[in-house]
C-alpha atoms as a PDB file:
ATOM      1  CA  UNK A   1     104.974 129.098 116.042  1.00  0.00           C
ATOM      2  CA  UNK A   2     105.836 125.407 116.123  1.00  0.00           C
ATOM      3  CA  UNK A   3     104.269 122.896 113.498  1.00  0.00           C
ATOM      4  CA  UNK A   4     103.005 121.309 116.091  1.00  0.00           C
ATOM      5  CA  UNK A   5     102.950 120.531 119.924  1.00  0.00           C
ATOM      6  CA  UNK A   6     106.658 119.572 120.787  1.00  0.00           C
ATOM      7  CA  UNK A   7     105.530 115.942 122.494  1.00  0.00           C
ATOM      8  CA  UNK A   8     104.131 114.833 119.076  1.00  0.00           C
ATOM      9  CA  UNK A   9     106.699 115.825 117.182  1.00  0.00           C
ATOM     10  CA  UNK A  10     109.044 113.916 118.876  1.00  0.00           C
ATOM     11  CA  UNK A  11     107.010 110.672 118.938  1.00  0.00           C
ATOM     12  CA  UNK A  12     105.942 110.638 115.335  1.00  0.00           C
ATOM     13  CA  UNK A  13     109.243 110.073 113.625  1.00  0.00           C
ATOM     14  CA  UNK A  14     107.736 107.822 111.048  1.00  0.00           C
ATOM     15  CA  UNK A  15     104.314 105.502 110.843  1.00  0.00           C
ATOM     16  CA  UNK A  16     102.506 105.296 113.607  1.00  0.00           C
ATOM     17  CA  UNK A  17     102.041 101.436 114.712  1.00  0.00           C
ATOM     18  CA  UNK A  18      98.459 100.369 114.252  1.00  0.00           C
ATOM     19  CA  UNK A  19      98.692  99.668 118.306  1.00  0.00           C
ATOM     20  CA  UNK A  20      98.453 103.513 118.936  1.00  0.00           C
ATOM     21  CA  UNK A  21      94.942 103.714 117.992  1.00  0.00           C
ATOM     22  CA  UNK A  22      92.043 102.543 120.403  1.00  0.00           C
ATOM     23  CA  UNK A  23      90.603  99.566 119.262  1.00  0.00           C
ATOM     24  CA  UNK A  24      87.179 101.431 118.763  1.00  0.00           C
ATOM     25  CA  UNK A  25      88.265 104.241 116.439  1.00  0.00           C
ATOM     26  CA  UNK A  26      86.141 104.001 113.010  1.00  0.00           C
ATOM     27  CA  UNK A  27      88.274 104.338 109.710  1.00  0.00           C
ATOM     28  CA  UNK A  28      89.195 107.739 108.709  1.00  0.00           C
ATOM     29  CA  UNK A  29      87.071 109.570 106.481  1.00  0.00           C
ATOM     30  CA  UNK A  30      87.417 112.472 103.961  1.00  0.00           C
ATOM     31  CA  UNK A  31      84.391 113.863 106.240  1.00  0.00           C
ATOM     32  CA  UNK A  32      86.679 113.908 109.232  1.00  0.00           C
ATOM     33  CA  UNK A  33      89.104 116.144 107.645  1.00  0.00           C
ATOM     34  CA  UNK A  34      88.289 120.611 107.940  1.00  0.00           C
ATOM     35  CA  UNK A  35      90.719 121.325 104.881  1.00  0.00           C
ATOM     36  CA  UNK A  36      90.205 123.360 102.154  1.00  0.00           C
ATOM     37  CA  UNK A  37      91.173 121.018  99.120  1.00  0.00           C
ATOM     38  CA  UNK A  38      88.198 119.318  99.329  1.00  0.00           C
ATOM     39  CA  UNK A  39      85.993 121.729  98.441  1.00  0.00           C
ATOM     40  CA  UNK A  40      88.380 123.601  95.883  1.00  0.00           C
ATOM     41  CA  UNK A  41      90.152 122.280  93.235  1.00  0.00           C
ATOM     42  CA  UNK A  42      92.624 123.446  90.367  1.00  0.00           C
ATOM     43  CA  UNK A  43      90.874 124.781  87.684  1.00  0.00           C
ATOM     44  CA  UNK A  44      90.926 122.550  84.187  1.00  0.00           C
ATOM     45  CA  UNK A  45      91.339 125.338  81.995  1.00  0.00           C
ATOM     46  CA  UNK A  46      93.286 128.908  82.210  1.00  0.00           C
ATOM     47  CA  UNK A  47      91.597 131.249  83.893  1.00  0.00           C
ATOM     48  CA  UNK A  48      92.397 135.077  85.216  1.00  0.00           C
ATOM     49  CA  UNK A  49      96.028 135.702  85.556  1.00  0.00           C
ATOM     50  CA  UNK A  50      97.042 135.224  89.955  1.00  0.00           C
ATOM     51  CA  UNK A  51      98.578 137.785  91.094  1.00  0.00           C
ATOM     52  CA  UNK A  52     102.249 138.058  92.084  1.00  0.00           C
ATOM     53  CA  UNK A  53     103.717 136.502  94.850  1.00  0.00           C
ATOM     54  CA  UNK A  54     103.930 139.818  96.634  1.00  0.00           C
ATOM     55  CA  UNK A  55     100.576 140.686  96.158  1.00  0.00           C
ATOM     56  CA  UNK A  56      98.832 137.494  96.882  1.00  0.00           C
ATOM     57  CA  UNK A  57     100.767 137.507  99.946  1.00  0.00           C
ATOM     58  CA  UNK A  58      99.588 141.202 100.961  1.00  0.00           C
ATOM     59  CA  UNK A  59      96.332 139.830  99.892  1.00  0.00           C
ATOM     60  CA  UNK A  60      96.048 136.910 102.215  1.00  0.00           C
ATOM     61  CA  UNK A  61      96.699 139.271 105.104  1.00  0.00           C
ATOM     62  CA  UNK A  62      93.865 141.118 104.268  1.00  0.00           C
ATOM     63  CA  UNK A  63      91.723 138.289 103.958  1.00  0.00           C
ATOM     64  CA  UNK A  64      93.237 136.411 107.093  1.00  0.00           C
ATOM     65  CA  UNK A  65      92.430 139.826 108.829  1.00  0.00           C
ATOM     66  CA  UNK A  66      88.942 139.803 107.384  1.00  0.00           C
ATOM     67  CA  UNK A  67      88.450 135.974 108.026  1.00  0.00           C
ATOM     68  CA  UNK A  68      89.427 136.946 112.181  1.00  0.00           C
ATOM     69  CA  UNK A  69      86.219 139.385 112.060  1.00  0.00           C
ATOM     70  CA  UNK A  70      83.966 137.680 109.850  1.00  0.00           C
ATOM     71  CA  UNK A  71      81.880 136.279 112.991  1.00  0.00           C
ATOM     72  CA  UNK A  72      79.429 133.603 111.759  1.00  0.00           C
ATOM     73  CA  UNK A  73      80.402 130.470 109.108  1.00  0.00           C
ATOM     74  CA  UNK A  74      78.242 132.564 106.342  1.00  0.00           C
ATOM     75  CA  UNK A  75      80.099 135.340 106.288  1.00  0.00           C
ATOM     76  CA  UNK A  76      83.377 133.412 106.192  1.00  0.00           C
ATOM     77  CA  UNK A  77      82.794 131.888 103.528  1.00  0.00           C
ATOM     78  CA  UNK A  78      83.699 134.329 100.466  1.00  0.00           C
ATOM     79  CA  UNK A  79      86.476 134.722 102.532  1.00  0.00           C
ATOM     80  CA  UNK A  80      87.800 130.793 102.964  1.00  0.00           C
ATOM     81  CA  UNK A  81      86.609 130.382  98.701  1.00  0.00           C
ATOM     82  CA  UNK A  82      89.457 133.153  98.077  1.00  0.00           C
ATOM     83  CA  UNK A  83      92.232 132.017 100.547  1.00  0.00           C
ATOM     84  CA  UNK A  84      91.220 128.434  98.523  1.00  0.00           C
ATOM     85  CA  UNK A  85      91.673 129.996  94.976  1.00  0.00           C
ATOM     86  CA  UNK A  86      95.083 131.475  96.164  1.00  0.00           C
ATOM     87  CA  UNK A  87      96.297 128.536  98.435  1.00  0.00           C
ATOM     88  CA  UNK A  88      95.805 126.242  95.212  1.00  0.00           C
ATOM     89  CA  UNK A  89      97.699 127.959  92.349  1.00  0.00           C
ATOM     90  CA  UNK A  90     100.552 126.651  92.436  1.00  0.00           C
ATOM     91  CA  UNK A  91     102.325 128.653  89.721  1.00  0.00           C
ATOM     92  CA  UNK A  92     102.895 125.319  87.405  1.00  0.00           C
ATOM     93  CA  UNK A  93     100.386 124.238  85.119  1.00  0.00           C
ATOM     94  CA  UNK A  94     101.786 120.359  85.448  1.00  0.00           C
ATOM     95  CA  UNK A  95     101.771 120.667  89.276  1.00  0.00           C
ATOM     96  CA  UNK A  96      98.261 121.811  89.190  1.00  0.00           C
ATOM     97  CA  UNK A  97      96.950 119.282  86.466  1.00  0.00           C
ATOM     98  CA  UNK A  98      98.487 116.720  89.527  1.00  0.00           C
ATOM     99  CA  UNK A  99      96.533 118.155  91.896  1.00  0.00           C
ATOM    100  CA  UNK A 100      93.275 118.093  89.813  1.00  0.00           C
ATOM    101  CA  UNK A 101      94.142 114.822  88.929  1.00  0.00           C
ATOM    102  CA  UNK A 102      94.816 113.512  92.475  1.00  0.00           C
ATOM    103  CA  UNK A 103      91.751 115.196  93.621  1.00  0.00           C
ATOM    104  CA  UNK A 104      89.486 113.213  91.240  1.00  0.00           C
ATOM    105  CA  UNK A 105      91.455 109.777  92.541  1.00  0.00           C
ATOM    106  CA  UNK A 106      90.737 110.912  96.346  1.00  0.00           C
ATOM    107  CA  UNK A 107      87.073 111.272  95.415  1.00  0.00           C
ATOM    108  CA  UNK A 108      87.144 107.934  93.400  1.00  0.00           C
ATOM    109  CA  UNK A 109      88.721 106.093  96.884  1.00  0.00           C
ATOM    110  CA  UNK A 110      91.884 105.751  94.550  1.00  0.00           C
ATOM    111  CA  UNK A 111      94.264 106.436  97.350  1.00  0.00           C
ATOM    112  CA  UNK A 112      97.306 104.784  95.670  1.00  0.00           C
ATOM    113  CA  UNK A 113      97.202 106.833  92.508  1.00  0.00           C
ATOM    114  CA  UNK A 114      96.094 109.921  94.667  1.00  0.00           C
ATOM    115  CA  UNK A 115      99.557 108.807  96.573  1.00  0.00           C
ATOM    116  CA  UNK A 116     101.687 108.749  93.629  1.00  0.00           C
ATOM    117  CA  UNK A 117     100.270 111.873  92.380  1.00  0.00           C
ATOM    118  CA  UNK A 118     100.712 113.669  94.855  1.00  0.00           C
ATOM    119  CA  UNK A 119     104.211 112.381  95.306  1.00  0.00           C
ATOM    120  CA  UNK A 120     105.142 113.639  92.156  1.00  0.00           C
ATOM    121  CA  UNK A 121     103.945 116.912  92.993  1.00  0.00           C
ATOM    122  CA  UNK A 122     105.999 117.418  96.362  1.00  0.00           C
ATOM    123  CA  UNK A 123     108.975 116.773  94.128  1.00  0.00           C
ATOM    124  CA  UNK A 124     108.142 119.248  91.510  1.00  0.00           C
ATOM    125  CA  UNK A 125     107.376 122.024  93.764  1.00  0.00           C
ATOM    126  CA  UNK A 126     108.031 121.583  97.316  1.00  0.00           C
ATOM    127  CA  UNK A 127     107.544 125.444  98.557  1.00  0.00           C
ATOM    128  CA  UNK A 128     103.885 124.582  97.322  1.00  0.00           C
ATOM    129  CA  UNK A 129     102.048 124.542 100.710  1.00  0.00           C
ATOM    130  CA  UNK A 130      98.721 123.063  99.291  1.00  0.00           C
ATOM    131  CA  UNK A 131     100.695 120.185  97.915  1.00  0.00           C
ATOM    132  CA  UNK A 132     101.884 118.998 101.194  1.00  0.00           C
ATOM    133  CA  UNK A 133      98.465 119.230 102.517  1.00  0.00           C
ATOM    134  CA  UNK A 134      96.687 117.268  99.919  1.00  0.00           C
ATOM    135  CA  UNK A 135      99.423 114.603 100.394  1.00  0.00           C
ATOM    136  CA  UNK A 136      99.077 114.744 104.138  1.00  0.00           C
ATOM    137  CA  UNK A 137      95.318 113.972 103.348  1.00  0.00           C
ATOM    138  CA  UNK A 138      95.833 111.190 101.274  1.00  0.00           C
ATOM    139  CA  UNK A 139      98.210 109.632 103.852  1.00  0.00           C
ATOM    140  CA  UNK A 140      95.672 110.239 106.573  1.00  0.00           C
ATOM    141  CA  UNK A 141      92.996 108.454 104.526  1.00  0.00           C
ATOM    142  CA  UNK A 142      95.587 105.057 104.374  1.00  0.00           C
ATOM    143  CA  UNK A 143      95.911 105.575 108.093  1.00  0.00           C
ATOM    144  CA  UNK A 144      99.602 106.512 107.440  1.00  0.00           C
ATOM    145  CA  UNK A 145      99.582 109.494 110.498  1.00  0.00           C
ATOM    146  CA  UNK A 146     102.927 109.426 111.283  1.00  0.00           C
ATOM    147  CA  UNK A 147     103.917 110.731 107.508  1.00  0.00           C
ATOM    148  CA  UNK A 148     101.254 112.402 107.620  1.00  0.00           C
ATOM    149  CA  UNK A 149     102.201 114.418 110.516  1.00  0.00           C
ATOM    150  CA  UNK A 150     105.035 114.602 109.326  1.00  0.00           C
ATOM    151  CA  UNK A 151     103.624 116.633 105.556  1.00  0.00           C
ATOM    152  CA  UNK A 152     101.579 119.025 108.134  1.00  0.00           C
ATOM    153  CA  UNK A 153     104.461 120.153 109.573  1.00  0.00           C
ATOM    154  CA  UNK A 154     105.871 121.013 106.142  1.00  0.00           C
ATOM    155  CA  UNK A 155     102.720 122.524 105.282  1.00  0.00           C
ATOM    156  CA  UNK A 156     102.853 124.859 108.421  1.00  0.00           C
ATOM    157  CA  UNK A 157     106.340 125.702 108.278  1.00  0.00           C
ATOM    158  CA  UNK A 158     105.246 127.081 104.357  1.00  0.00           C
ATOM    159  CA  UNK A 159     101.473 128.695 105.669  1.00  0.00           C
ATOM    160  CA  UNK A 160     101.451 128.856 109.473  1.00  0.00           C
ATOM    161  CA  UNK A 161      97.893 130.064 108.782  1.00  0.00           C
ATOM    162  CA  UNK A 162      96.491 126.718 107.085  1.00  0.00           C
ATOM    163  CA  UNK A 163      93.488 126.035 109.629  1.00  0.00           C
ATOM    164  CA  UNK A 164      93.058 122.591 107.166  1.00  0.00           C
ATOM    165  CA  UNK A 165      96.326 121.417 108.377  1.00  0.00           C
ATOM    166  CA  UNK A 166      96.432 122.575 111.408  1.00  0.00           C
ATOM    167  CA  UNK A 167      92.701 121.184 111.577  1.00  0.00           C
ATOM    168  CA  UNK A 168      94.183 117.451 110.386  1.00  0.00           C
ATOM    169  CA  UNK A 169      96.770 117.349 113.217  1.00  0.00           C
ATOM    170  CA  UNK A 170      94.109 117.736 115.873  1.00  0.00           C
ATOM    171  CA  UNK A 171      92.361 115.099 114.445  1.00  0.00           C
ATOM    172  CA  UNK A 172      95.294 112.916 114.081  1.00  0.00           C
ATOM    173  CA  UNK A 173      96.073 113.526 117.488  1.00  0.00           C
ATOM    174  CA  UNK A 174      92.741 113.285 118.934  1.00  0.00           C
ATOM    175  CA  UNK A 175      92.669 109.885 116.334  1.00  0.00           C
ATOM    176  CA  UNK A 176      96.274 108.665 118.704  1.00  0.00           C
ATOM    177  CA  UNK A 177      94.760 109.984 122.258  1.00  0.00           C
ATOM    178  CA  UNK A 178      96.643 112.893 123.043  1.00  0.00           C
ATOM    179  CA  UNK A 179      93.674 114.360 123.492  1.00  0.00           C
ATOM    180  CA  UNK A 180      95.612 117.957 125.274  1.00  0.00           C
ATOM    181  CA  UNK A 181      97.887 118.299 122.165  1.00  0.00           C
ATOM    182  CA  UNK A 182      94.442 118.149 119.937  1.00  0.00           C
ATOM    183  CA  UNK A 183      92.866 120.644 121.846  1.00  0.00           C
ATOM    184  CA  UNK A 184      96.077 123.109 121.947  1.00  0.00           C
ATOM    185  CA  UNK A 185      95.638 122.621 117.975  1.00  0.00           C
ATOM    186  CA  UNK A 186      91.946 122.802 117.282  1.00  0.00           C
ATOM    187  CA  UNK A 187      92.473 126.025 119.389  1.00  0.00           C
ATOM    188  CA  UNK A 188      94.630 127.268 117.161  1.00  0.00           C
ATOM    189  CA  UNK A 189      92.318 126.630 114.609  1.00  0.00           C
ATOM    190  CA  UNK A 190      89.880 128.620 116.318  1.00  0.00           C
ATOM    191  CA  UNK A 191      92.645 131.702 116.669  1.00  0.00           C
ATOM    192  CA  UNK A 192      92.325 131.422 112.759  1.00  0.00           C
ATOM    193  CA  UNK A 193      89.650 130.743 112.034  1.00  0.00           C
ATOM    194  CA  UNK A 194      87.252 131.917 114.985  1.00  0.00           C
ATOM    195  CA  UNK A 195      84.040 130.990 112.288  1.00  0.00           C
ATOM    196  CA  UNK A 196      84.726 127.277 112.158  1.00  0.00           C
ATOM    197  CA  UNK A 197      82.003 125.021 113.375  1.00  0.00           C
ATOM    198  CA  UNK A 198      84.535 122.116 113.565  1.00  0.00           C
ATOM    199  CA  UNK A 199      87.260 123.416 115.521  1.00  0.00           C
ATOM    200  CA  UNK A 200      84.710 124.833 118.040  1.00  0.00           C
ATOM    201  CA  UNK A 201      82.782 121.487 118.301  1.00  0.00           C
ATOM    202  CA  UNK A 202      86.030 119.628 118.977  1.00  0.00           C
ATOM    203  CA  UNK A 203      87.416 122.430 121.374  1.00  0.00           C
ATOM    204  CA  UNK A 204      83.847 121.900 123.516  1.00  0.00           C
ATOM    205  CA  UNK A 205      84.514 118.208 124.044  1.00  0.00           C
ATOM    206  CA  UNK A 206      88.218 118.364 124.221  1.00  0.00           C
ATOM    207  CA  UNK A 207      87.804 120.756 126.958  1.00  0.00           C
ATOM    208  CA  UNK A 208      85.129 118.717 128.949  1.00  0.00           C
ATOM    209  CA  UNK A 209      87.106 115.744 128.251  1.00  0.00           C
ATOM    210  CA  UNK A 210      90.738 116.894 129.661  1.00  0.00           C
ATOM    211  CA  UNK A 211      89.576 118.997 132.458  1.00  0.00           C
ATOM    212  CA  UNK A 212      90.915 118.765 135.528  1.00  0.00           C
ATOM    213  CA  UNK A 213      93.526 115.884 133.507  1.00  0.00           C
ATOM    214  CA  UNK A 214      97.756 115.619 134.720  1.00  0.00           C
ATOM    215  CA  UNK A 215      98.945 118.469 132.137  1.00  0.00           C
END
């Protein structure tokens, strides 16, 4: 599938002017955002040995299956907290002290250091999904959407599955007005991840809002 709708993609080359947003929209918000690596986080010390590449990936296909049937947002759960222990093992205990450490400057409002943090960790380990999604977070939260776009599309080229990301370029497009291109994501979301509260709330107003709209 694409990263994202092909009409954004080709307008978001780089940072979005501040022009592009309605003069109304609030600030964004670490509450705005449906992704995973802000309830999760690296753990500080070792813990159980991952499991192989191979098998984590036959593993996630299980629990992407079992995520698809789990129904209600309580049964999804144990299902999301395992995708979220997987998704953020990155393999490299430096890459994943960065990410603990960038997660406790996001918290702190420390967006700079969360920035260069997470800019380190891109470098070290680029084929790490979960990496490009906390950095397309942190851009989001200096209202830097057009890289940030630009890190979800890395992210889904790596997962294609990541409901966070896909989740943060609905609201980035919702954020820009292209309301049609959100909904086409936070539907995608809901293919996913049919459990999410979120991604159905948006879908419901997205939908009322854009009906009967010039496609």
């Amino acid at each position: 599938m694409e990263a994202w709708p092909a009409q954004a993609q080709a307008d978001t080359p780089g940072v979005l002017p501040p022009e592009a947003l309605p003069d109304d929209v609030v600030p964004p918000s670490v509450d705005d955002l449906d992704v995973p690596t802000t309830d999760a986080e690296p753990p500080d010390e070792p813990g159980p040995a991952i499991p192989t590449p191979l098998d984590t990936a036959d593993e996630l296909t299980a629990l992407f299956a079992r995520l698809a049937d789990a129904g209600t947002a309580e049964k999804a759960k144990p299902v999301i907290a395992r995708i979220q222990i997987l998704w953020l093992h990155s393999g490299s205990a430096t890459v994943d002290l960065l990410m603990a450490r960038a997660g406790a400057a996001m918290k702190a409002r420390d967006y700079a250091l969360a920035l260069d943090l997470m800019d380190m960790v891109v470098r070290l380990a680029p084929e790490f999904a979960e990496g490009w999604n906390r950095r397309a977070t942190v851009l989001y939260l200096r209202e830097d959407f057009g890289r940030s776009l630009v890190d979800i599309e890395r992210v889904l080229a790596l997962e294609p599955r990541h409901w966070g990301a896909m989740s943060g370029l609905g609201i980035i497009l919702r954020r820009i007005g292209r309301e049609r291109d959100a909904l086409a994501a936070f539907e995608e979301v809901l293919r996913i991840h049919p459990a999410s509260e979120n991604a159905r709330k948006a879908v419901k107003e997205l939908g009322a809002r854009t009906a009967g709209t010039e496609t």
